[in-house]
N, C-alpha and C. Protein backbone atom coordinates (compact mmCIF):
# COMPACT_ATOMS: atom_id res chain seq x y z
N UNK A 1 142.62 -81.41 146.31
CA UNK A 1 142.46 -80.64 147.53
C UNK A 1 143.85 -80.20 147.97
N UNK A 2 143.74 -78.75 148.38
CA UNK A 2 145.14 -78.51 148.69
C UNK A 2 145.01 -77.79 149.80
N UNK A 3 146.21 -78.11 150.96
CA UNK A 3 145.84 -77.96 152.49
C UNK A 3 147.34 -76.73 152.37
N UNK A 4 146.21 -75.55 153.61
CA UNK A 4 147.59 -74.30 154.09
C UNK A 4 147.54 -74.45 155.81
N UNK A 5 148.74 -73.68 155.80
CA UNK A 5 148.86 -74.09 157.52
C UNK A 5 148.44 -72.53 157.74
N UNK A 6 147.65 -72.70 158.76
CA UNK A 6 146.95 -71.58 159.04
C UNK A 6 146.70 -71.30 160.66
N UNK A 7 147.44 -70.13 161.36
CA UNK A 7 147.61 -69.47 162.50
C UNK A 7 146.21 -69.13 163.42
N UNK A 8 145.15 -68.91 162.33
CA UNK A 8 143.49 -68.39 162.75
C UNK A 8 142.53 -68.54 161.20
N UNK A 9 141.86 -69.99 161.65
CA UNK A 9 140.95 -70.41 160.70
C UNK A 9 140.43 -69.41 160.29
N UNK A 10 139.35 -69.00 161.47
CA UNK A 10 138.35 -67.93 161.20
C UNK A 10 138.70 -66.63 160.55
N UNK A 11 140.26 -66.21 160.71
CA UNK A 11 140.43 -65.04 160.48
C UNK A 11 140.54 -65.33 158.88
N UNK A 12 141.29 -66.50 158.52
CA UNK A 12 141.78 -66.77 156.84
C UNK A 12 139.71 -67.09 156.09
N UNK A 13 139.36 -67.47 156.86
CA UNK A 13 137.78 -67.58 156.63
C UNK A 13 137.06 -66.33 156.18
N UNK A 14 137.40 -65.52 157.07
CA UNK A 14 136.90 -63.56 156.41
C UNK A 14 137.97 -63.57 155.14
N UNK A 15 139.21 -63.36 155.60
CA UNK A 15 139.97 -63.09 154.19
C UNK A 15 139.48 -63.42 152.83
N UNK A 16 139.22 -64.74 152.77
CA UNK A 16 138.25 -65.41 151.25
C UNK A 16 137.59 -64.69 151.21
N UNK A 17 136.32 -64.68 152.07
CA UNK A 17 135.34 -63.89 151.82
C UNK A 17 135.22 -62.75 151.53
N UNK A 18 136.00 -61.80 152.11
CA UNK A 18 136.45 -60.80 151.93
C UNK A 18 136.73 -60.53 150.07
N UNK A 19 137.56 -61.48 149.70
CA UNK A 19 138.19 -61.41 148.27
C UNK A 19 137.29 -62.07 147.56
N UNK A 20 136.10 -62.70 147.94
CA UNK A 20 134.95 -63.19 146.83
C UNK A 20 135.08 -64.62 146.85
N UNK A 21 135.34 -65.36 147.39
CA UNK A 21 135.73 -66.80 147.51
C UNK A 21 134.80 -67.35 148.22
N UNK A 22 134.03 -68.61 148.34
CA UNK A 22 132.84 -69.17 148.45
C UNK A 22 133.74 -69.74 150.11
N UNK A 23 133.12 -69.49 150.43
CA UNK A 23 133.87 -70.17 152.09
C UNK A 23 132.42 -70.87 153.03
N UNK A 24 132.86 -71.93 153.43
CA UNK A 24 131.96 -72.86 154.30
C UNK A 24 131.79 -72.49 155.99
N UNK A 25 131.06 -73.20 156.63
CA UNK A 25 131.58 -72.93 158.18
C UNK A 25 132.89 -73.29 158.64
N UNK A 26 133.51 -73.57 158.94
CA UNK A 26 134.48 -73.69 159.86
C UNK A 26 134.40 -74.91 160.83
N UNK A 27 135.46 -75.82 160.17
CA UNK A 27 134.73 -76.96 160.67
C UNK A 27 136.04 -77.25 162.13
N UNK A 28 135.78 -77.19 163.77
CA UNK A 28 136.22 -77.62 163.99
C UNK A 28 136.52 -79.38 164.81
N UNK A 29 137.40 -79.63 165.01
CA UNK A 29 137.39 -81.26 165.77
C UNK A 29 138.48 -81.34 166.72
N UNK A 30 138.40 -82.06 167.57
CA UNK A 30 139.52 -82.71 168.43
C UNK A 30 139.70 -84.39 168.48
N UNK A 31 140.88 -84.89 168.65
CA UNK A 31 140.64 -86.54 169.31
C UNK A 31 142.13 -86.57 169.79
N UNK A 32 141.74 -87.55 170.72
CA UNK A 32 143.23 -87.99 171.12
C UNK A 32 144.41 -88.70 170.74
N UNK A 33 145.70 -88.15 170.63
CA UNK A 33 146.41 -88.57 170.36
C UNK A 33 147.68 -89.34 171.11
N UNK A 34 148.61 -90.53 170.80
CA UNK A 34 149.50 -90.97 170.62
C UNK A 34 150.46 -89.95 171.04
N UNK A 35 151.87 -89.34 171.97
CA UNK A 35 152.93 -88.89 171.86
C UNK A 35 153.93 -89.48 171.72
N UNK A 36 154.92 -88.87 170.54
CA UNK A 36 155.92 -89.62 170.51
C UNK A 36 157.32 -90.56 171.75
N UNK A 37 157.07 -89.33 172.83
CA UNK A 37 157.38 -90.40 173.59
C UNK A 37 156.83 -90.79 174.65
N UNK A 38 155.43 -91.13 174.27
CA UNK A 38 154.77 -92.30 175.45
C UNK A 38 153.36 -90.87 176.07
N UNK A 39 152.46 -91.64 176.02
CA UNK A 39 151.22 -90.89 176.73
C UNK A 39 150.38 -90.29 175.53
N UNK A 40 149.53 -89.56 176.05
CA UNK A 40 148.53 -88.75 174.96
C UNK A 40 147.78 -87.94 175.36
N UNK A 41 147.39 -87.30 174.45
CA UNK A 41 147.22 -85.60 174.70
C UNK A 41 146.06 -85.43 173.35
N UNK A 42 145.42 -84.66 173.72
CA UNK A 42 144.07 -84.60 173.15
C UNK A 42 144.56 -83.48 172.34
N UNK A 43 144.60 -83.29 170.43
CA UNK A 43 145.14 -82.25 169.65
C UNK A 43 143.82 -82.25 168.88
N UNK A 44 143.79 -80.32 168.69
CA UNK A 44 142.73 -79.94 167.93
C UNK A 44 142.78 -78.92 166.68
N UNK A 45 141.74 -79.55 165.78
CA UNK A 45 141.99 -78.33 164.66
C UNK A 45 141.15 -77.45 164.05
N UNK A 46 141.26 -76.56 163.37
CA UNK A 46 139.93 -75.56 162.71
C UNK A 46 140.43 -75.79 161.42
N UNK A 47 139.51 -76.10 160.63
CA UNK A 47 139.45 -75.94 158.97
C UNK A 47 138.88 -74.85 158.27
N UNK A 48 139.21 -74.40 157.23
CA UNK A 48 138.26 -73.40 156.84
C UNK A 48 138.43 -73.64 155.17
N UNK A 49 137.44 -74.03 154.75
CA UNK A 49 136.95 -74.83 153.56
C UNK A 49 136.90 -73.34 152.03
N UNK A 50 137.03 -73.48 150.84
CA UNK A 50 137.52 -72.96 150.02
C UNK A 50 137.22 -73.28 148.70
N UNK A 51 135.92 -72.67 148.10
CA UNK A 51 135.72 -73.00 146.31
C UNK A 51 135.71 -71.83 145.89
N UNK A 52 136.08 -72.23 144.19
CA UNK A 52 135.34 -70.47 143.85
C UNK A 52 134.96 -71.57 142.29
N UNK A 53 134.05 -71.15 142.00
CA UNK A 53 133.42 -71.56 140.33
C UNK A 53 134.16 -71.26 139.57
N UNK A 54 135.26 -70.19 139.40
CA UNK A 54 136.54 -70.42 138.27
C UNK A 54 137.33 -71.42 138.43
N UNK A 55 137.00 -71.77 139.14
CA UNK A 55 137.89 -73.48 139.51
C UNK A 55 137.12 -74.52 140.15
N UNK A 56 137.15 -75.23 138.75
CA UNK A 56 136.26 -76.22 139.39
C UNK A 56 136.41 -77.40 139.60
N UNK A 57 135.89 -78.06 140.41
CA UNK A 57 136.89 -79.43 140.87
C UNK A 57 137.64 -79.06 141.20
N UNK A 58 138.19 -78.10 141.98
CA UNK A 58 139.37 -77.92 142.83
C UNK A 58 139.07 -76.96 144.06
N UNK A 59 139.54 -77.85 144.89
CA UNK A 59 138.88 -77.03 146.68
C UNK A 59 140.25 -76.80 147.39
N UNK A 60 140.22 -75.79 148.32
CA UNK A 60 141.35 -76.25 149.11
C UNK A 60 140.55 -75.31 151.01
N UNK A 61 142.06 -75.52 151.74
CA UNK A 61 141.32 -75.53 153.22
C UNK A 61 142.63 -74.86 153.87
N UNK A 62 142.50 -73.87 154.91
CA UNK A 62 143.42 -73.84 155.46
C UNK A 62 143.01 -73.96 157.08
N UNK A 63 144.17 -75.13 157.28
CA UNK A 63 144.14 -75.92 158.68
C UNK A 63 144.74 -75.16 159.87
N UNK A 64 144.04 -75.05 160.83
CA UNK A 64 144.37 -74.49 161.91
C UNK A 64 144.94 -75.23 163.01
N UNK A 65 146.27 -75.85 163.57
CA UNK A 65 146.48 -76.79 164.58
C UNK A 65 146.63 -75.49 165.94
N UNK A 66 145.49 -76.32 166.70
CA UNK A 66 145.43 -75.48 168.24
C UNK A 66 146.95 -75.77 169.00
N UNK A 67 147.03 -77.04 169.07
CA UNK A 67 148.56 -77.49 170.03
C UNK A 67 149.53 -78.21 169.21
N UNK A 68 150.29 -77.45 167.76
CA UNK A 68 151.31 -78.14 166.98
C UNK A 68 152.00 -78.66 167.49
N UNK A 69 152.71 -78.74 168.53
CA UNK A 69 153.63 -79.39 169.00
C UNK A 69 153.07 -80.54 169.62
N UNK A 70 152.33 -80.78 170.07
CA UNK A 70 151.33 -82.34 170.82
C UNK A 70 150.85 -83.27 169.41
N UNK A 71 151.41 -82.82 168.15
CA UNK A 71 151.02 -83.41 166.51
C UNK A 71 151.97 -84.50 166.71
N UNK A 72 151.66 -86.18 167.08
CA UNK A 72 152.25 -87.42 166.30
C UNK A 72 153.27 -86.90 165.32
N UNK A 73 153.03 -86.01 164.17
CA UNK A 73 153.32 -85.71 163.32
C UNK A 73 154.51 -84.84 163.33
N UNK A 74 154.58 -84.21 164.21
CA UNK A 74 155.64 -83.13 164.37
C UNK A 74 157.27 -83.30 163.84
N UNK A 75 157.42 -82.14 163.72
CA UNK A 75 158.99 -82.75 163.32
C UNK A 75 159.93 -82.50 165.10
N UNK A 76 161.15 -83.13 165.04
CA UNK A 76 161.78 -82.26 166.51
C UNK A 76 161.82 -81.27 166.78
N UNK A 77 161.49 -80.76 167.44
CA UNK A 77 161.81 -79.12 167.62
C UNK A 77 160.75 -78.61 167.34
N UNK A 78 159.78 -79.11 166.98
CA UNK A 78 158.64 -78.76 166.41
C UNK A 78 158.85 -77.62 165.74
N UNK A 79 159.24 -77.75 164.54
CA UNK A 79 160.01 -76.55 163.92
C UNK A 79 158.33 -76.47 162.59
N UNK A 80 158.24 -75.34 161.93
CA UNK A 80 157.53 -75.38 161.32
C UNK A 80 157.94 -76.26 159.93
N UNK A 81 156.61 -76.85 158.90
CA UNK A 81 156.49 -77.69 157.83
C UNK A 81 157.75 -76.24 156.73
N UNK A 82 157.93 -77.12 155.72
CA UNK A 82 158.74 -76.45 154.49
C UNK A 82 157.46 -75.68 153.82
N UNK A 83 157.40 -74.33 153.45
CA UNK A 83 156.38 -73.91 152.68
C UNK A 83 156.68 -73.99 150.97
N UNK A 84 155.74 -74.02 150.66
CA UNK A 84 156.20 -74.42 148.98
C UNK A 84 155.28 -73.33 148.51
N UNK A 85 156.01 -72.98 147.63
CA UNK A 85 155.25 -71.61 146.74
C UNK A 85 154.41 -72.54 145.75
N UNK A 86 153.44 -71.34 145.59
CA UNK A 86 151.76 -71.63 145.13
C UNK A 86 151.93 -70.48 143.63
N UNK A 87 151.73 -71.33 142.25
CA UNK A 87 151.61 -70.08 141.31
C UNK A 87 150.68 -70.72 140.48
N UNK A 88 149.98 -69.47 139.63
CA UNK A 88 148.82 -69.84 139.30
C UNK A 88 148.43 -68.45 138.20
N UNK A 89 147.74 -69.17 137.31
CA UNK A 89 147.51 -67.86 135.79
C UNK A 89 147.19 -66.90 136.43
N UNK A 90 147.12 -65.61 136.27
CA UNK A 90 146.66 -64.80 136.16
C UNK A 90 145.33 -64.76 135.48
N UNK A 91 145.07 -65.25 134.51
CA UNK A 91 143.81 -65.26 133.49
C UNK A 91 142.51 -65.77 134.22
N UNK A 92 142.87 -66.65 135.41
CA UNK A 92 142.04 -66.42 136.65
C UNK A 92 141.32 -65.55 137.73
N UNK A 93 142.06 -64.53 137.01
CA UNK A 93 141.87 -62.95 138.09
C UNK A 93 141.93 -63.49 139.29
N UNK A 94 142.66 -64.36 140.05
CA UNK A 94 142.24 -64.27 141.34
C UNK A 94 143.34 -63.52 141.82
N UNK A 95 143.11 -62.71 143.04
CA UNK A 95 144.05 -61.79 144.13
C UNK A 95 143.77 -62.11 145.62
N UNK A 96 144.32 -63.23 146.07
CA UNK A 96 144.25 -63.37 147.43
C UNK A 96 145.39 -63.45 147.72
C-alpha cells in the first residue's frame, strides 16, 4: 500500500476515475488527538482508495489531512513531508 499527501480527496478521487482507475468511496474519519505541547484537538482525514487490475496486489490512497498542523506527527514549522519520486514501466500504460 502506498500513501500520497493529498490537498482534496475528492478532487484526486475524479482524477483516477477520470484516467480509468477503480476508485472506492471516500472514506472519511476524525479522533482526537494528543498536542505536542500539551492539550488536544480533534484532527481529520479523507482517503481516497486506488486499484487498477494491471496491478495486482497493489493498492494505494491519497490522504487528505483537514488540520496538518494539529498532526502529533508534524514536523516544526509544520513544514511539508519530503516527496519522493514515484517511477514505474511504462509497459503498464498507465498516465496519471
Amino acid at each position: 500500500m502506498l500513501t500520497f499527501a493529498s490537498d482534496d480527496a475528492r478532487r484526486d478521487q475524479t482524477a483516477f476515475t477520470e484516467k480509468g482507475l477503480t476508485t472506492y468511496p471516500v472514506f472519511d474519519f476524525s479522533r482526537r488527538a494528543a498536542l505536542p505541547g500539551g492539550g488536544e484537538a480533534t484532527v481529520a482525514f479523507s482517503l481516497a482508495y486506488v486499484t487498477d487490475d494491471r496491478m495486482p496486489g497493489v493498492a494505494f490512497f491519497a490522504c487528505q489531512q483537514h488540520a496538518p498542523c494539529l498532526s502529533e506527527r508534524s514536523p516544526p514549522g509544520c513544514r511539508s513531508a519530503r516527496r519522493i519520486p514515484l517511477a514505474w514501466s511504462s509497459s503498464l500504460g498507465l498516465k496519471v
